[in-house]
Protein backbone atom coordinates (compact mmCIF):
# COMPACT_ATOMS: atom_id res chain seq x y z
CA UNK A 1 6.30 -18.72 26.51
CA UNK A 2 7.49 -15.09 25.66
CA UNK A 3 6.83 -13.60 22.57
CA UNK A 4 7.61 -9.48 21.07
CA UNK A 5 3.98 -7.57 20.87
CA UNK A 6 3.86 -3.68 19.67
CA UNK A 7 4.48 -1.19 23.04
CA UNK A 8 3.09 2.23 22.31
CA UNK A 9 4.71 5.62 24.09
CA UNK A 10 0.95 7.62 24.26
CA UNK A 11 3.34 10.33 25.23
CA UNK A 12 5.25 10.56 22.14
CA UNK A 13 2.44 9.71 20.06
CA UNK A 14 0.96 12.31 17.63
CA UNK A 15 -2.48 10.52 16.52
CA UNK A 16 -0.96 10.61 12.76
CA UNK A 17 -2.51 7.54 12.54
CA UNK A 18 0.28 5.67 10.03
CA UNK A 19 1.10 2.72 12.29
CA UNK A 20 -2.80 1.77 11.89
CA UNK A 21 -2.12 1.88 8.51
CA UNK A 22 1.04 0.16 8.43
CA UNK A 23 -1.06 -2.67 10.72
CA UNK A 24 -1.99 -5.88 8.72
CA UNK A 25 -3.90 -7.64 12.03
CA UNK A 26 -5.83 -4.60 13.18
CA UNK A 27 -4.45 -4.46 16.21
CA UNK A 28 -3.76 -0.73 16.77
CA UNK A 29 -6.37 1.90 16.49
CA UNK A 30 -6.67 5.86 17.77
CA UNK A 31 -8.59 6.49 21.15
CA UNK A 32 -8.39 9.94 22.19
CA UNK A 33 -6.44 10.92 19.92
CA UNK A 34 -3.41 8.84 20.12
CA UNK A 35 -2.52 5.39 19.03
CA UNK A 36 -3.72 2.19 20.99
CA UNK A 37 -3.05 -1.49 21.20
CA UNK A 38 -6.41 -2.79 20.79
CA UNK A 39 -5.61 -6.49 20.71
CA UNK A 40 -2.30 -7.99 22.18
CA UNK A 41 -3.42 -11.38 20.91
CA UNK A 42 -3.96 -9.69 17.55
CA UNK A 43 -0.40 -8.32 17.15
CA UNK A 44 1.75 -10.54 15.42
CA UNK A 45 5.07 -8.88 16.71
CA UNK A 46 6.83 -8.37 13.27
CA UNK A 47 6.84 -4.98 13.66
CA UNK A 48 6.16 -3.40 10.18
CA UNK A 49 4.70 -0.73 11.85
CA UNK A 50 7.78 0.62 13.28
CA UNK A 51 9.11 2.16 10.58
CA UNK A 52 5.90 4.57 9.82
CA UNK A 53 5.82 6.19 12.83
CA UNK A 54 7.84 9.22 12.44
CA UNK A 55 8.16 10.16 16.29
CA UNK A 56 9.71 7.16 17.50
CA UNK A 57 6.63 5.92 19.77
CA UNK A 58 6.67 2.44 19.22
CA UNK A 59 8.61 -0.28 20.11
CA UNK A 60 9.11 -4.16 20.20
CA UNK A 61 8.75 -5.71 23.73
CA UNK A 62 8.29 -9.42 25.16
CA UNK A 63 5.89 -10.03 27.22
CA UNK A 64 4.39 -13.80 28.20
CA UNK A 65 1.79 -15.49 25.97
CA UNK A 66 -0.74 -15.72 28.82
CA UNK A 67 -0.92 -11.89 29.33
CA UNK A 68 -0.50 -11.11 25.54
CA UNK A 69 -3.63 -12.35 25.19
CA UNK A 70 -5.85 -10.18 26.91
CA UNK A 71 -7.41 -7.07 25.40
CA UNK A 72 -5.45 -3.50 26.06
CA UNK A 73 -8.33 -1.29 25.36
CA UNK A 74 -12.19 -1.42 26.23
CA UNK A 75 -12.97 -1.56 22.76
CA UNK A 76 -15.26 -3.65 20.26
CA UNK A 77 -12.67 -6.52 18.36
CA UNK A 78 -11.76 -6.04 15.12
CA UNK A 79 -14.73 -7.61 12.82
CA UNK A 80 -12.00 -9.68 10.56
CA UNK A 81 -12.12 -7.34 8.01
CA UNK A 82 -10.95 -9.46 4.43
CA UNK A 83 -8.50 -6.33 3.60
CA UNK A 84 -6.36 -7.08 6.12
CA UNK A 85 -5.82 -10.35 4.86
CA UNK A 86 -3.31 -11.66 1.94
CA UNK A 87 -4.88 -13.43 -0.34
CA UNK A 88 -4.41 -14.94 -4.36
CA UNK A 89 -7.40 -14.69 -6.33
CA UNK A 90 -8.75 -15.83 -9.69
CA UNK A 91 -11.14 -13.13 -10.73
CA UNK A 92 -11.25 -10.09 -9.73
CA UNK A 93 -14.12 -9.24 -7.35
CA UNK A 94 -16.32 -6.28 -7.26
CA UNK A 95 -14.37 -4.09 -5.08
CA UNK A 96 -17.25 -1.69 -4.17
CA UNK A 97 -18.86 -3.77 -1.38
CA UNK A 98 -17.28 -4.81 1.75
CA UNK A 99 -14.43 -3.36 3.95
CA UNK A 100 -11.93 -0.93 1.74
CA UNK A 101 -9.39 -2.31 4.57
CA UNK A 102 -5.76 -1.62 3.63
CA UNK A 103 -4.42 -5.52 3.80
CA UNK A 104 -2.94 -7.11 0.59
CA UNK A 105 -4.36 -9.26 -2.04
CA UNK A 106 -3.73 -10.47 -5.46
CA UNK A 107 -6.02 -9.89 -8.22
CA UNK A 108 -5.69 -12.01 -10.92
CA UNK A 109 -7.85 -9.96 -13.44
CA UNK A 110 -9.96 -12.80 -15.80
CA UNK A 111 -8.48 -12.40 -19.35
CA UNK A 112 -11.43 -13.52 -21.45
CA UNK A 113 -15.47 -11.62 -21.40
CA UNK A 114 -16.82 -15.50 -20.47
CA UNK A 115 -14.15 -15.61 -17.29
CA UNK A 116 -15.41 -12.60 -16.00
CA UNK A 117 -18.07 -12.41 -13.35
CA UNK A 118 -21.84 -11.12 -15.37
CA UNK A 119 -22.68 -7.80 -15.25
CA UNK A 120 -18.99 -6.05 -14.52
CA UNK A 121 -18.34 -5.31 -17.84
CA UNK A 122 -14.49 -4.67 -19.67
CA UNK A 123 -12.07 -6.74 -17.48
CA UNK A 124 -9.93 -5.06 -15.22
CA UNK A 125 -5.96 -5.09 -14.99
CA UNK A 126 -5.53 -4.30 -11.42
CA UNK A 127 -4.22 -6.80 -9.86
CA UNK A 128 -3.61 -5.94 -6.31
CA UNK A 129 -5.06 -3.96 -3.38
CA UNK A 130 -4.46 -1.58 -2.11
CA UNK A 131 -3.10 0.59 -4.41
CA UNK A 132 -2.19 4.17 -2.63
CA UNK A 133 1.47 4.15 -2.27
CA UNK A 134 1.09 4.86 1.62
CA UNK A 135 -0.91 1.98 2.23
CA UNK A 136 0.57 -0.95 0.26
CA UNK A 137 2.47 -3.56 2.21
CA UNK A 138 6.19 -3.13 1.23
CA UNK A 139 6.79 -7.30 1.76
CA UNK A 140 3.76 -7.82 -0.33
CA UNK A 141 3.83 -11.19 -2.21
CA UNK A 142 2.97 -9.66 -5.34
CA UNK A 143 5.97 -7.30 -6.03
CA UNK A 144 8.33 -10.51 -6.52
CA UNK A 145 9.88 -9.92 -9.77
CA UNK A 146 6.86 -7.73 -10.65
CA UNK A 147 6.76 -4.92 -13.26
CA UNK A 148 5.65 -1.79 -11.27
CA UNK A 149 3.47 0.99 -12.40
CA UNK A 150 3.77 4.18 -10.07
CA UNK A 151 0.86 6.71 -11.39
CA UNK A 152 -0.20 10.14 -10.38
CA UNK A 153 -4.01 9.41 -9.36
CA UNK A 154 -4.91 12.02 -12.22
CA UNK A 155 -3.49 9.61 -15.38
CA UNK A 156 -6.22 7.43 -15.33
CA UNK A 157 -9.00 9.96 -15.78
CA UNK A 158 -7.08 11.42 -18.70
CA UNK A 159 -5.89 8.55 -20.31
CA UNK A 160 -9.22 6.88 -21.27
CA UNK A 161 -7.38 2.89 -22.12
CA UNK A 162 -5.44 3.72 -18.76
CA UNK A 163 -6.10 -0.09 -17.75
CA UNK A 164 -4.83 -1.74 -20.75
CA UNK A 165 -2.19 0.71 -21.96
CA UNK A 166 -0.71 1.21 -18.68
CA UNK A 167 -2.00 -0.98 -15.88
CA UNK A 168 -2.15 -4.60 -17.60
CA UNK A 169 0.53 -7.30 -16.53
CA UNK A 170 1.50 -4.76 -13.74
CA UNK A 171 1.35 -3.93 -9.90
CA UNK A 172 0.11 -0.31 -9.57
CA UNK A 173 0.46 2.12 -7.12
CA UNK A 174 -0.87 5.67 -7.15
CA UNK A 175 -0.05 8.88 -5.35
CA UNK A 176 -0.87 12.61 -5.94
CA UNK A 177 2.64 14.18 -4.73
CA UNK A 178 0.60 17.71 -4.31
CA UNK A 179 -2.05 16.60 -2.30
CA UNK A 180 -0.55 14.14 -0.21
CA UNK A 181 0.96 14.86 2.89
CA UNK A 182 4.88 13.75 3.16
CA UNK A 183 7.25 12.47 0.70
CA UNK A 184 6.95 8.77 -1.01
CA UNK A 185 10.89 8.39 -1.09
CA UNK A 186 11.06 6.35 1.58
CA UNK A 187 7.93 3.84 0.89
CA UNK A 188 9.46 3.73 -2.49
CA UNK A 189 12.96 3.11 -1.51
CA UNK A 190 11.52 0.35 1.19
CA UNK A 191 9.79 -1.14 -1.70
CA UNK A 192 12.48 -1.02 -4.24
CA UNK A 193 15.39 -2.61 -1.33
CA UNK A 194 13.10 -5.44 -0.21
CA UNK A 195 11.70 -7.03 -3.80
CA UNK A 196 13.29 -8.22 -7.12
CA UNK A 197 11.70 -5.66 -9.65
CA UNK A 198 12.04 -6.23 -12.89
CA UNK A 199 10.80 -2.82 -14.31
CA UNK A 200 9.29 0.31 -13.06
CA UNK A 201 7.07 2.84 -15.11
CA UNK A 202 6.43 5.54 -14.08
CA UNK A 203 3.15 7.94 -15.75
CA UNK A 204 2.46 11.43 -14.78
CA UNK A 205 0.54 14.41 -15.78
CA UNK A 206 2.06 17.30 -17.48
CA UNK A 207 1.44 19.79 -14.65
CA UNK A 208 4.43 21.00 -12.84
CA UNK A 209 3.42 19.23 -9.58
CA UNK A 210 3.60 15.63 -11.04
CA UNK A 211 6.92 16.43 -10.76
CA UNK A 212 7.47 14.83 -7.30
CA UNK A 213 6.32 11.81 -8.15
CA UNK A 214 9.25 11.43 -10.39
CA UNK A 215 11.70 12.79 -8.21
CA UNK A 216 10.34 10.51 -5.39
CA UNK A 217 11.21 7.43 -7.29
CA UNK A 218 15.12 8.63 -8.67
CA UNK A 219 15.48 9.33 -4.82
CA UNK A 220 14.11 5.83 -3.73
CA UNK A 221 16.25 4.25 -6.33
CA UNK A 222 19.29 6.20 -4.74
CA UNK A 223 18.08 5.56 -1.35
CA UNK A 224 17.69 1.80 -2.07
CA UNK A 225 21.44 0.92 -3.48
CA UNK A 226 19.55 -1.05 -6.52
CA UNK A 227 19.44 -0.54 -10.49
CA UNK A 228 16.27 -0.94 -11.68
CA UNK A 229 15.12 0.15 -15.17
CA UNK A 230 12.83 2.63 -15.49
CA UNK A 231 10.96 4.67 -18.12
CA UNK A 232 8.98 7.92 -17.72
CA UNK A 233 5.74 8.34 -19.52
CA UNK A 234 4.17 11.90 -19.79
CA UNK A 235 0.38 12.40 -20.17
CA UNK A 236 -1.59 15.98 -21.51
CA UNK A 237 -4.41 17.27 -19.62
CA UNK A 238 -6.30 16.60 -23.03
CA UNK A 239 -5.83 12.31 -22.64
CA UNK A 240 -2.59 12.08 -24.93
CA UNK A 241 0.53 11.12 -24.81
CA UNK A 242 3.28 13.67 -24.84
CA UNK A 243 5.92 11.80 -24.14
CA UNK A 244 6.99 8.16 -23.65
């Protein structure tokens, strides 16, 4: 039986490495330089990945299940890695240990000091991971009819009740428009086109720079042919608000 498997032009390839982001089965990874199919068997042939690659390198073939199965590279197997995984939660876990993989899961933050696990302190309100803006899932579960909080990485060292101000009963993303490399417009927009959101907020630093993240999302919005409300919240350098 056929079935579609990622087919990767090593020639067009420029090692920017955003299909292996873009890659919830760990099936693609860099040797030499440029992007490899690791795994056949561990391609799952949606093709999510196709849209990050911004040379046009990778395509959607058939090939039979017998062959798809074989390895593509002389490489060590993914180690199954629980960030590549979906997953619902009921407490949040300790996110320090383990595998900062860039899969999706659902947080469900423990509302109450006795819910939460000993020893981790005031409860958090994230409630998904990842939570850079180039590496969350745009199909994630979690952004059906979700609120969405887009923050410039900065706000929540300023902003010392960040979590419960800002982040609690939302999804968050964050982004530093200055430091990253390309524009989020297009994440954004893909995120904006394929879920039901029900509000977006977004909070930025004063500095000029912050800016982009703004102008990322009214182009998304644009880009996306949806109206979603959204707010803009302002934060000083000096942890206040300036303007909500």
């Amino acid at each position: 039986m056929a079935r579609k498997i990622i087919k990767i032009d090593r020639e067009k390839c420029v090692g920017c490495g955003l299909c292996i982001k873009a890659c919830h089965q760990s099936a693609i990874g860099l040797i030499d330089g440029k992007a490899t199919l690791l795994r056949k068997d561990y391609c799952d042939g949606l093709g999510r990945c196709l849209p990050n690659c911004p040379v046009g390198a990778l395509t959607l073939v058939e090939q039979d299940e017998e062959t798809s199965s074989a390895p593509t590279a002389p490489v060590s197997p993914p180690t199954g890695c629980p960030g590549s995984q979906s997953r619902s939660l009921n407490i949040a876990p300790n996110l320090t240990g383990g595998c900062p993989g860039s899969g999706a899961k659902l947080l469900e933050a423990a509302a109450t000091a006795n819910e939460r696990p000993a020893g981790t302190g005031l409860p958090s309100n994230l409630r998904q991971w990842p939570v850079q803006i180039k590496l969350v899932p745009a199909n994630a579960s979690y952004f059906a009819d979700a609120h969405l909080l887009i923050a410039a990485d900065c706000c929540a060292y300023a902003y010392a009740d960040f979590h419960r101000k800002f982040m609690k009963n939302k999804i968050t993303l964050i982004g530093c428009p200055k430091l990253d490399e390309g524009d989020y417009s297009e994440k954004l927009a893909e995120i904006i086109r394929e879920n039901d959101l029900t509000s977006i907020t977004v909070v930025r630093m004063e500095v000029p720079c912050c800016a982009g993240i703004v102008n990322a999302l009214k182009n998304a919005l644009s880009k996306s042919g949806k109206i979603v409300p959204w707010q803009i919240v302002t934060l000083g350098t000096e942890g206040t608000i300036l303007e909500d």
